[in-house]
PDB file of N, CA and C in Angstrom:
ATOM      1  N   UNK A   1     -14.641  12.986   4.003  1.00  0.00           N
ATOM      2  CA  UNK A   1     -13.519  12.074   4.113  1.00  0.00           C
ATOM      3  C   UNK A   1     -14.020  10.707   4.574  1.00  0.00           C
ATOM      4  N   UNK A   2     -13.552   9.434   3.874  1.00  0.00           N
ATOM      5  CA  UNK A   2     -13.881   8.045   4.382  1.00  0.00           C
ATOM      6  C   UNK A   2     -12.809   8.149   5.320  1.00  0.00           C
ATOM      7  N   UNK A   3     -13.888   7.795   6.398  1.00  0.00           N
ATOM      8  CA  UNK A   3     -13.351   7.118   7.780  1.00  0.00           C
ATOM      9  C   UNK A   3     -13.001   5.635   7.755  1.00  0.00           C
ATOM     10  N   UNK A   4     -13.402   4.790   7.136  1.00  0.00           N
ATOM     11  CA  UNK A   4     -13.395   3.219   6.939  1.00  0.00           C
ATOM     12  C   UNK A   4     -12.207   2.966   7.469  1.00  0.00           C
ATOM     13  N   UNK A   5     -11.835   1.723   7.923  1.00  0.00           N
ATOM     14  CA  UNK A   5     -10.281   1.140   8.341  1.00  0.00           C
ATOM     15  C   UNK A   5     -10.001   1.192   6.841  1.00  0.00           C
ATOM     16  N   UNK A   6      -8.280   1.280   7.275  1.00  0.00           N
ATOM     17  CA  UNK A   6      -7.332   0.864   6.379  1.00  0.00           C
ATOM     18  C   UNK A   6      -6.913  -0.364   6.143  1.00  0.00           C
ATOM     19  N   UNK A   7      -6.850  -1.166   5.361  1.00  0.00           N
ATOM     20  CA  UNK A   7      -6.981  -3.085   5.255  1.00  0.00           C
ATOM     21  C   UNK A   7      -6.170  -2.655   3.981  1.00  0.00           C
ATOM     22  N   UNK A   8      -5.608  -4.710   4.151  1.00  0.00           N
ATOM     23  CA  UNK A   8      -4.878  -5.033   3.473  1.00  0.00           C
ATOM     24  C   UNK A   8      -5.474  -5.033   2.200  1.00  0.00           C
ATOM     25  N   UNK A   9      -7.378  -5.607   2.502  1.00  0.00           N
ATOM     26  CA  UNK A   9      -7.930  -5.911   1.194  1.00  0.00           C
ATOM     27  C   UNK A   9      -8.754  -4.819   0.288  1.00  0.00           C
ATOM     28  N   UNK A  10      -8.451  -4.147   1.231  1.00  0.00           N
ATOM     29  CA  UNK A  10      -8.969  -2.781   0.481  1.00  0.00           C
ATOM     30  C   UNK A  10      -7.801  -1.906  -0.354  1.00  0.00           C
ATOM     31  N   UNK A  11      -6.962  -2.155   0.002  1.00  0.00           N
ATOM     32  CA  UNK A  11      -6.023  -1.827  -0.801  1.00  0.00           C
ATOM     33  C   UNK A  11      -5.541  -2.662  -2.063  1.00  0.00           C
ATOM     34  N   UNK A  12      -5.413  -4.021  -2.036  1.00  0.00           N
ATOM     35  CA  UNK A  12      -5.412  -4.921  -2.826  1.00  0.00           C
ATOM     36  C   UNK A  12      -6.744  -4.597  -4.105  1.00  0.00           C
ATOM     37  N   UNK A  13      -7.730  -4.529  -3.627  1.00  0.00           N
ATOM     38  CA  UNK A  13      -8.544  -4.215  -4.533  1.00  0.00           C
ATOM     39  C   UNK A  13      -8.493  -2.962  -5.605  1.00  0.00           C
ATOM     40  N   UNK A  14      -8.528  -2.194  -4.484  1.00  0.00           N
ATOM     41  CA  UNK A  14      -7.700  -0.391  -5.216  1.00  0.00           C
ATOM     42  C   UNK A  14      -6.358  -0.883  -6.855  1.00  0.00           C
ATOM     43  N   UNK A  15      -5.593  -1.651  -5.911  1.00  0.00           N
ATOM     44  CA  UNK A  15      -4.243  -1.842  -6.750  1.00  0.00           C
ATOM     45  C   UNK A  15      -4.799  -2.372  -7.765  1.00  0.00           C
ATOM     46  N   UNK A  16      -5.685  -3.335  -7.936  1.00  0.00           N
ATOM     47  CA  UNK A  16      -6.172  -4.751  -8.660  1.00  0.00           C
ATOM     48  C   UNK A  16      -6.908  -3.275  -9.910  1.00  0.00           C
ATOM     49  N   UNK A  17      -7.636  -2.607  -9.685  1.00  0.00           N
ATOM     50  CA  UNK A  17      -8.487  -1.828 -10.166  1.00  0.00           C
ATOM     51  C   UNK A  17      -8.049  -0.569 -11.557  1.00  0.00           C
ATOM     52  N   UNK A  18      -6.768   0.035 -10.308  1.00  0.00           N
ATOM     53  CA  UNK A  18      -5.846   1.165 -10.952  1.00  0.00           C
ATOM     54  C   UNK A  18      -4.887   0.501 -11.538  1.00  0.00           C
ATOM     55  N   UNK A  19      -3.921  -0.563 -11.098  1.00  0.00           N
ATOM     56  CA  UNK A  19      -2.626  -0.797 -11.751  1.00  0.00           C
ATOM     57  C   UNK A  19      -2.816  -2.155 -13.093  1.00  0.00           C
ATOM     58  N   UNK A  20      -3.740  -2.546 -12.544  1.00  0.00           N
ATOM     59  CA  UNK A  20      -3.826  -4.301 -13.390  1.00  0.00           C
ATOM     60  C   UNK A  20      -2.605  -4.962 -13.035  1.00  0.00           C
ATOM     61  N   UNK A  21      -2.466  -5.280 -12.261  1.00  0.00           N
ATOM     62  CA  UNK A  21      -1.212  -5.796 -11.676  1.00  0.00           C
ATOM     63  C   UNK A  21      -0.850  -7.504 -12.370  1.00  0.00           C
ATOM     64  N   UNK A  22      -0.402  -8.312 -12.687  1.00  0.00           N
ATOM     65  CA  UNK A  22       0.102  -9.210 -13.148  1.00  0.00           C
ATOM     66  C   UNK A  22       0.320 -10.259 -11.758  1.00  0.00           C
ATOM     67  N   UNK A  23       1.069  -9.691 -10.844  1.00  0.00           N
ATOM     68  CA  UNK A  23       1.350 -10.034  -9.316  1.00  0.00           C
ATOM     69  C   UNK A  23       1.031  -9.489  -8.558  1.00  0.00           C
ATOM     70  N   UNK A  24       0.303  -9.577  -7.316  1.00  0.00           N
ATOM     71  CA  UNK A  24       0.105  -8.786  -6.475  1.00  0.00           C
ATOM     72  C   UNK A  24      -0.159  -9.567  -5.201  1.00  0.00           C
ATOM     73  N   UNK A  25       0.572  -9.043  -3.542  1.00  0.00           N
ATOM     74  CA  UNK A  25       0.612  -9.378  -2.391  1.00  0.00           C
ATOM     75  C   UNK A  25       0.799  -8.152  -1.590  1.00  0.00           C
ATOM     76  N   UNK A  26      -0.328  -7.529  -1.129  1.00  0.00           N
ATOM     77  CA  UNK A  26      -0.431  -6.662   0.508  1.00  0.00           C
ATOM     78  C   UNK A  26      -0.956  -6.950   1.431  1.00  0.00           C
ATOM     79  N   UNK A  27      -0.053  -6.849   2.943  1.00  0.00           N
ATOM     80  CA  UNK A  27       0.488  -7.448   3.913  1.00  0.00           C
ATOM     81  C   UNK A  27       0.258  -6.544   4.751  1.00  0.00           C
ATOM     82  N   UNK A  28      -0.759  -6.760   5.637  1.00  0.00           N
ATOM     83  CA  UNK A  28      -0.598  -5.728   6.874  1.00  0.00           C
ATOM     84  C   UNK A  28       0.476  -5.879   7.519  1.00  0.00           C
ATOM     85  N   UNK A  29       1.721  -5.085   7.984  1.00  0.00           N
ATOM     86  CA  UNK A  29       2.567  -5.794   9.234  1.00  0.00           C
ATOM     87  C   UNK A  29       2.557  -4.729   9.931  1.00  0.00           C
ATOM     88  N   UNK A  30       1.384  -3.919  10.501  1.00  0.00           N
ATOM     89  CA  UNK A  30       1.492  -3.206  11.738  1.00  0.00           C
ATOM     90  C   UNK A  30       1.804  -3.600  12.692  1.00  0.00           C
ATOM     91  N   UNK A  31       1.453  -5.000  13.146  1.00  0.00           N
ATOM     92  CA  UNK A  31       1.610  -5.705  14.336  1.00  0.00           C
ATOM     93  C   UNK A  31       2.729  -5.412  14.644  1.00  0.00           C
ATOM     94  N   UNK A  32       4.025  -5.710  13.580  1.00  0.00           N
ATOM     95  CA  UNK A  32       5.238  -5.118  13.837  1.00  0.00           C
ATOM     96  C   UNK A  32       5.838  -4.139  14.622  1.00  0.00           C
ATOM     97  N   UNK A  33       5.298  -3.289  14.014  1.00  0.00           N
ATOM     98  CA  UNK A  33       5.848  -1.524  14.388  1.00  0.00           C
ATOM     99  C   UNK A  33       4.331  -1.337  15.414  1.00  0.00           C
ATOM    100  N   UNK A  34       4.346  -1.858  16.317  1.00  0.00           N
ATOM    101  CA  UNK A  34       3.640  -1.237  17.860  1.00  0.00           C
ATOM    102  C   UNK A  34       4.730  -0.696  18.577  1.00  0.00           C
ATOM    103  N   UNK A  35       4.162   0.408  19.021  1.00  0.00           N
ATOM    104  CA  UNK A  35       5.340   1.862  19.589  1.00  0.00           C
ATOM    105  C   UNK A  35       6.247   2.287  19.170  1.00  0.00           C
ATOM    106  N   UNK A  36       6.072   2.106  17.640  1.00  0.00           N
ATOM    107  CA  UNK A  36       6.441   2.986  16.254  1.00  0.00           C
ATOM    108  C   UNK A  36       5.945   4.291  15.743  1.00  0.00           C
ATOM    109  N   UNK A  37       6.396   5.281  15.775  1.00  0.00           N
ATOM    110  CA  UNK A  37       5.722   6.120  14.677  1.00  0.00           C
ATOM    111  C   UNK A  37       4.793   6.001  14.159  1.00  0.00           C
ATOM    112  N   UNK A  38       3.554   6.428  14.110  1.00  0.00           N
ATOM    113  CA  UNK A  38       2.622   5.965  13.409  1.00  0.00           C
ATOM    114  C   UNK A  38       1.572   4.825  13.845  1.00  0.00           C
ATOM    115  N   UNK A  39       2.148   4.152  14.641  1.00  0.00           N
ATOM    116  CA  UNK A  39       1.401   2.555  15.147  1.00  0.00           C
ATOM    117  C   UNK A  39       0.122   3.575  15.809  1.00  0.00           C
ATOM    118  N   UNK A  40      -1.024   3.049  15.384  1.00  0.00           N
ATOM    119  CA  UNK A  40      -2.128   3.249  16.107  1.00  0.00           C
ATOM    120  C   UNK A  40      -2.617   2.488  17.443  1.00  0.00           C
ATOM    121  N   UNK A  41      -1.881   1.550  18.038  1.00  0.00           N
ATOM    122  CA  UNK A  41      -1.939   0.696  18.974  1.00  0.00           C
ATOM    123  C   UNK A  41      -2.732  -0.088  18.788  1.00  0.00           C
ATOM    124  N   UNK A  42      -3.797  -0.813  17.557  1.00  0.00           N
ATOM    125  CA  UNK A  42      -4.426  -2.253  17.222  1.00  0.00           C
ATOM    126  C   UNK A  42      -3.672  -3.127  16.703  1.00  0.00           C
ATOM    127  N   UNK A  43      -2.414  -2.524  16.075  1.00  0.00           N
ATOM    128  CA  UNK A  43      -2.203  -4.081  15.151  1.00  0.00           C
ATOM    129  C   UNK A  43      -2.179  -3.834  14.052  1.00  0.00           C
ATOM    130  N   UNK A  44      -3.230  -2.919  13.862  1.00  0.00           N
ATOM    131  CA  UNK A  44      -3.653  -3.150  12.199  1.00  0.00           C
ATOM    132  C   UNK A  44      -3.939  -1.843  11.764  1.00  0.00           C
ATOM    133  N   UNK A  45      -3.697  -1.540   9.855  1.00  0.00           N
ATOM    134  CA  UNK A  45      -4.293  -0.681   9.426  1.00  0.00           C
ATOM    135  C   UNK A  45      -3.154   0.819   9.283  1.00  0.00           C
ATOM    136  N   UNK A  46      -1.798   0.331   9.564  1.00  0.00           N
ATOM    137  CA  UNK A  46      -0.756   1.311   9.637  1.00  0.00           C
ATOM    138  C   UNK A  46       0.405   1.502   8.547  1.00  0.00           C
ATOM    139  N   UNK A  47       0.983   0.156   8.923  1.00  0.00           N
ATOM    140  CA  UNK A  47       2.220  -0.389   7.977  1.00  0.00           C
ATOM    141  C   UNK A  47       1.627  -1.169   7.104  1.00  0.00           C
ATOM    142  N   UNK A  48       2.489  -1.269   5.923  1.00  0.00           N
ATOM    143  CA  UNK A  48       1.939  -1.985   4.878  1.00  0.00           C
ATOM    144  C   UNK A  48       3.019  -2.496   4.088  1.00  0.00           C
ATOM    145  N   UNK A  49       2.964  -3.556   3.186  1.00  0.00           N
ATOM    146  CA  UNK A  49       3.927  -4.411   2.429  1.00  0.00           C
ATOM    147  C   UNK A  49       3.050  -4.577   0.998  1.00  0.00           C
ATOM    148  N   UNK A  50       3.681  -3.497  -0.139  1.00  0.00           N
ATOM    149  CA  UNK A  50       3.188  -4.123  -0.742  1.00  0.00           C
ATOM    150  C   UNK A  50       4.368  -4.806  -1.903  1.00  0.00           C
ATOM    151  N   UNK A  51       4.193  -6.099  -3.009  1.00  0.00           N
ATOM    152  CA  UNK A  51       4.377  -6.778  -3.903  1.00  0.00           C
ATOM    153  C   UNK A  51       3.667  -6.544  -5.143  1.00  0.00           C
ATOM    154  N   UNK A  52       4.341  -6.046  -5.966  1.00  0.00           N
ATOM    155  CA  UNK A  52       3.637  -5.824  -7.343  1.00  0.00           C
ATOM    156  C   UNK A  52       4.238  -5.947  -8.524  1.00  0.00           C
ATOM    157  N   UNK A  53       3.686  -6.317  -9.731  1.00  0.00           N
ATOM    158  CA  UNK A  53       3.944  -6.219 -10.838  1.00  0.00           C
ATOM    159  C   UNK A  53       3.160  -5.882 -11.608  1.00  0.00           C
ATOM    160  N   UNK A  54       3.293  -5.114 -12.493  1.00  0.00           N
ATOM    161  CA  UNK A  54       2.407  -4.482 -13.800  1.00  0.00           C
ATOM    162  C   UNK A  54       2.643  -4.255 -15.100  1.00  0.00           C
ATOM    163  N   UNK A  55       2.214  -4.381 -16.155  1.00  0.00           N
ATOM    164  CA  UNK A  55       2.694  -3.659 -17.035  1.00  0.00           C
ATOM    165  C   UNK A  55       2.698  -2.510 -17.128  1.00  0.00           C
ATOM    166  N   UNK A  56       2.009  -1.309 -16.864  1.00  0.00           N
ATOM    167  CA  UNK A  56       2.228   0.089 -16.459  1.00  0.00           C
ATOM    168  C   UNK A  56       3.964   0.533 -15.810  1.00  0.00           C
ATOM    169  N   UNK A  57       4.265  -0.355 -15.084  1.00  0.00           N
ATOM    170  CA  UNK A  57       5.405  -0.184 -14.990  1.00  0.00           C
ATOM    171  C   UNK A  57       6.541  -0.090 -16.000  1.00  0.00           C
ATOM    172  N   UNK A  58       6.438  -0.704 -17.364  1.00  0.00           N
ATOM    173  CA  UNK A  58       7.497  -1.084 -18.168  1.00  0.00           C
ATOM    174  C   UNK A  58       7.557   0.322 -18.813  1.00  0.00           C
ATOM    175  N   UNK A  59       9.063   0.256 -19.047  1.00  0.00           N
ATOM    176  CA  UNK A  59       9.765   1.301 -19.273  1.00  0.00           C
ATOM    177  C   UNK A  59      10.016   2.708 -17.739  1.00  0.00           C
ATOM    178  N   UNK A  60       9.656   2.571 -16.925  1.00  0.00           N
ATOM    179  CA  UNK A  60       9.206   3.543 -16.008  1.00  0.00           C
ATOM    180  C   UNK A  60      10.847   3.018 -15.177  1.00  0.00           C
ATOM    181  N   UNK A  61      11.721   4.577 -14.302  1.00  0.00           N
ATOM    182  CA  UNK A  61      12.299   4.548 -13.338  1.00  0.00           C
ATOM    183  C   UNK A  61      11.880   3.883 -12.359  1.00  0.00           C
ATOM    184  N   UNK A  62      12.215   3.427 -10.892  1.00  0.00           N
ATOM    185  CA  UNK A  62      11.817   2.938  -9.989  1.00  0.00           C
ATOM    186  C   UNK A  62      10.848   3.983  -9.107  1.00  0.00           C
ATOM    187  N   UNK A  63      11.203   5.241  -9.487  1.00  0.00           N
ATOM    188  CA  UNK A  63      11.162   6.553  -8.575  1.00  0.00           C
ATOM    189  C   UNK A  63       9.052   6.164  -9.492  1.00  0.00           C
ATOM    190  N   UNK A  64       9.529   6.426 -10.363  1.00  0.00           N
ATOM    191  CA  UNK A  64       8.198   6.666 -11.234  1.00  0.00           C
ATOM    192  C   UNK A  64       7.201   5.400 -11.145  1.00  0.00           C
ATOM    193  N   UNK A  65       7.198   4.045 -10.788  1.00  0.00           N
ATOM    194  CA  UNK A  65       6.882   3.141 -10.414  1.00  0.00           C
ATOM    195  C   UNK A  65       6.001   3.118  -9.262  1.00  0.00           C
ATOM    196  N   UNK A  66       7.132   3.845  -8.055  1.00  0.00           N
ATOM    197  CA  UNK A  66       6.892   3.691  -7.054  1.00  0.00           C
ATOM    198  C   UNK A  66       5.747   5.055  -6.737  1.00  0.00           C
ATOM    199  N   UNK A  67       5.933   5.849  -7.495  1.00  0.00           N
ATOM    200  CA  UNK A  67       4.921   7.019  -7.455  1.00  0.00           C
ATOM    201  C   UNK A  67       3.119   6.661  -8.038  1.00  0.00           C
ATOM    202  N   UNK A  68       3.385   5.527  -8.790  1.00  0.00           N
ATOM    203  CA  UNK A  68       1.927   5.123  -9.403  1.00  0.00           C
ATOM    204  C   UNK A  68       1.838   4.033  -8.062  1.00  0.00           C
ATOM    205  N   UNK A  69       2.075   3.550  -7.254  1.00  0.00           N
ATOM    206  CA  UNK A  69       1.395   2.676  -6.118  1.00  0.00           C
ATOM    207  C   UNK A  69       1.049   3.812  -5.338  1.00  0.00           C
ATOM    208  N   UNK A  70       2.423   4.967  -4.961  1.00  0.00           N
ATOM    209  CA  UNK A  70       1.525   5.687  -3.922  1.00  0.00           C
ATOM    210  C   UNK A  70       0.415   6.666  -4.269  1.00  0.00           C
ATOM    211  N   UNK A  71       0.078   7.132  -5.744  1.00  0.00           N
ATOM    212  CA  UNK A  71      -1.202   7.835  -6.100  1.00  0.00           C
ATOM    213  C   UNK A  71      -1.938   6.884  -6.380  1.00  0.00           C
ATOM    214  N   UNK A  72      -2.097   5.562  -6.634  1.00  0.00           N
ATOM    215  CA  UNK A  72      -3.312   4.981  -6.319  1.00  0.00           C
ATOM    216  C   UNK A  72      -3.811   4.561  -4.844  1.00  0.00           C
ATOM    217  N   UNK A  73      -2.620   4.605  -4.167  1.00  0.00           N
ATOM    218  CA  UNK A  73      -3.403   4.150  -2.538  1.00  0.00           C
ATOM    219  C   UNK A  73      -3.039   5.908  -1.532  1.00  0.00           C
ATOM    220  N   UNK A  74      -3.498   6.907  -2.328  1.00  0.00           N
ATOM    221  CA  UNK A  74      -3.388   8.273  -1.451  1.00  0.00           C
ATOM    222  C   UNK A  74      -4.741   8.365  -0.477  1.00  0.00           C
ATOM    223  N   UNK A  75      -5.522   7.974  -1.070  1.00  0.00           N
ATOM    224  CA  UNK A  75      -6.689   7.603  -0.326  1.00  0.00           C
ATOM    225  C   UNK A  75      -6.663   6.719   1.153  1.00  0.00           C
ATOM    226  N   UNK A  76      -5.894   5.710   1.209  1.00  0.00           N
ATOM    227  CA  UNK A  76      -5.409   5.022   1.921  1.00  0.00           C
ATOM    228  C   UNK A  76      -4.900   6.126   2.962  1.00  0.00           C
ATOM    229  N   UNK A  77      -3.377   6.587   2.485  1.00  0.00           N
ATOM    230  CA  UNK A  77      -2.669   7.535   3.192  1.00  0.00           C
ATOM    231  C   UNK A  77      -3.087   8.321   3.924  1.00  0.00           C
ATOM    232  N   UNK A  78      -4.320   9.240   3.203  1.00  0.00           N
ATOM    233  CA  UNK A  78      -5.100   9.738   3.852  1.00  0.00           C
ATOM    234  C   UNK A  78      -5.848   9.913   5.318  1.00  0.00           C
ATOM    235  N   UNK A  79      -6.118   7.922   4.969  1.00  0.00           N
ATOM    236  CA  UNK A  79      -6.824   7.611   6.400  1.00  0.00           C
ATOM    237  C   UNK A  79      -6.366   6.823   7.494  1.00  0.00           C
ATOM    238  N   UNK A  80      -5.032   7.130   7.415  1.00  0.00           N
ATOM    239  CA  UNK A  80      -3.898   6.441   8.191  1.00  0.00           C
ATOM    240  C   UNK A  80      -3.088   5.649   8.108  1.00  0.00           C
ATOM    241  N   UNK A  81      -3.002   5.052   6.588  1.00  0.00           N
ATOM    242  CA  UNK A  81      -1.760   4.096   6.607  1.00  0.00           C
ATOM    243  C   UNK A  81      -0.391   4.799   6.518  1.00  0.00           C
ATOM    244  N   UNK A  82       0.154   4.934   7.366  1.00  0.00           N
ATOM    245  CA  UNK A  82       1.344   5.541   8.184  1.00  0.00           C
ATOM    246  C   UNK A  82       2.746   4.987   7.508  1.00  0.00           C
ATOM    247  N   UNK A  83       3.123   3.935   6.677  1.00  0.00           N
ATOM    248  CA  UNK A  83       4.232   3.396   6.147  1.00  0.00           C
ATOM    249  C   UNK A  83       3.815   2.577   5.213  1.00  0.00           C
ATOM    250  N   UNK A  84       4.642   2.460   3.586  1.00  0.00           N
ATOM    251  CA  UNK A  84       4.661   1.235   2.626  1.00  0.00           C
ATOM    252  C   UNK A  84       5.525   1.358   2.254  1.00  0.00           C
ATOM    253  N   UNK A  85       6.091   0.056   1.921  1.00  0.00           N
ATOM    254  CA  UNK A  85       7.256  -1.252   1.965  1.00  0.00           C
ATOM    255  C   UNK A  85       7.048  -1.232   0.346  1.00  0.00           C
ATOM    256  N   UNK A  86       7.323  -0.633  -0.759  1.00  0.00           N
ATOM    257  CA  UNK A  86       7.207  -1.110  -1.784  1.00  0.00           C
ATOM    258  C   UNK A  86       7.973  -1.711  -2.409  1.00  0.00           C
ATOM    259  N   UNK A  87       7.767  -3.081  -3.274  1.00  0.00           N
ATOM    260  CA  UNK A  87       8.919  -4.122  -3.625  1.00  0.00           C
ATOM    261  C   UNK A  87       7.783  -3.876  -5.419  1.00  0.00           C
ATOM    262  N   UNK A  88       8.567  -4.077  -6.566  1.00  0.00           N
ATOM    263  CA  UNK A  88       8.466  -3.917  -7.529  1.00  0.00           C
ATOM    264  C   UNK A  88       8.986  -5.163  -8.011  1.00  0.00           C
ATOM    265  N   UNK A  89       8.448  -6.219  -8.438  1.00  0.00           N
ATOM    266  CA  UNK A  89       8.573  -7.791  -9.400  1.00  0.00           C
ATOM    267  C   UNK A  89       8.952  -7.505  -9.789  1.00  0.00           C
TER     268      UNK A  89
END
């Protein structure tokens, strides 16, 4: 199992890689949710925001959309990102 932190730009890259995204913006906002569920107490590497657009998406439900961000960042999930915010362009 990768231990590595969980980052904004490591995920961005992942997305950039699997989805071909058209738009794309992820946002750490752990800072937020400190003594939240999940908050690891740094700040960082928990909550997440992501912004996307793809063509992979077209024709697809929202449900089904939103299922191709979270199997490309399960890896992520894996290693602690604890919440994502998904917004679909």
């Amino acid at each position: 199992m990768n231990t590595e932190a969980v980052t904004a730009q490591g995920m961005e890259l992942c997305l950039r890689e699997r989805l071909q995204p058209t738009a794309l913006e992820v946002l750490d906002e752990s800072w937020q949710h400190e003594g939240h569920a999940g908050a690891n107490g740094t700040g960082f590497g928990t909550h997440f925001r992501v912004r996307i657009a793809s063509p992979l998406f077209t024709g697809l439900t929202r449900v089904r959309q939103h299922r191709l961000v979270y199997d490309a960042l399960q890896e992520f999930i894996d290693r602690g990102a604890h919440a994502l915010a998904i917004e679909i362009l």
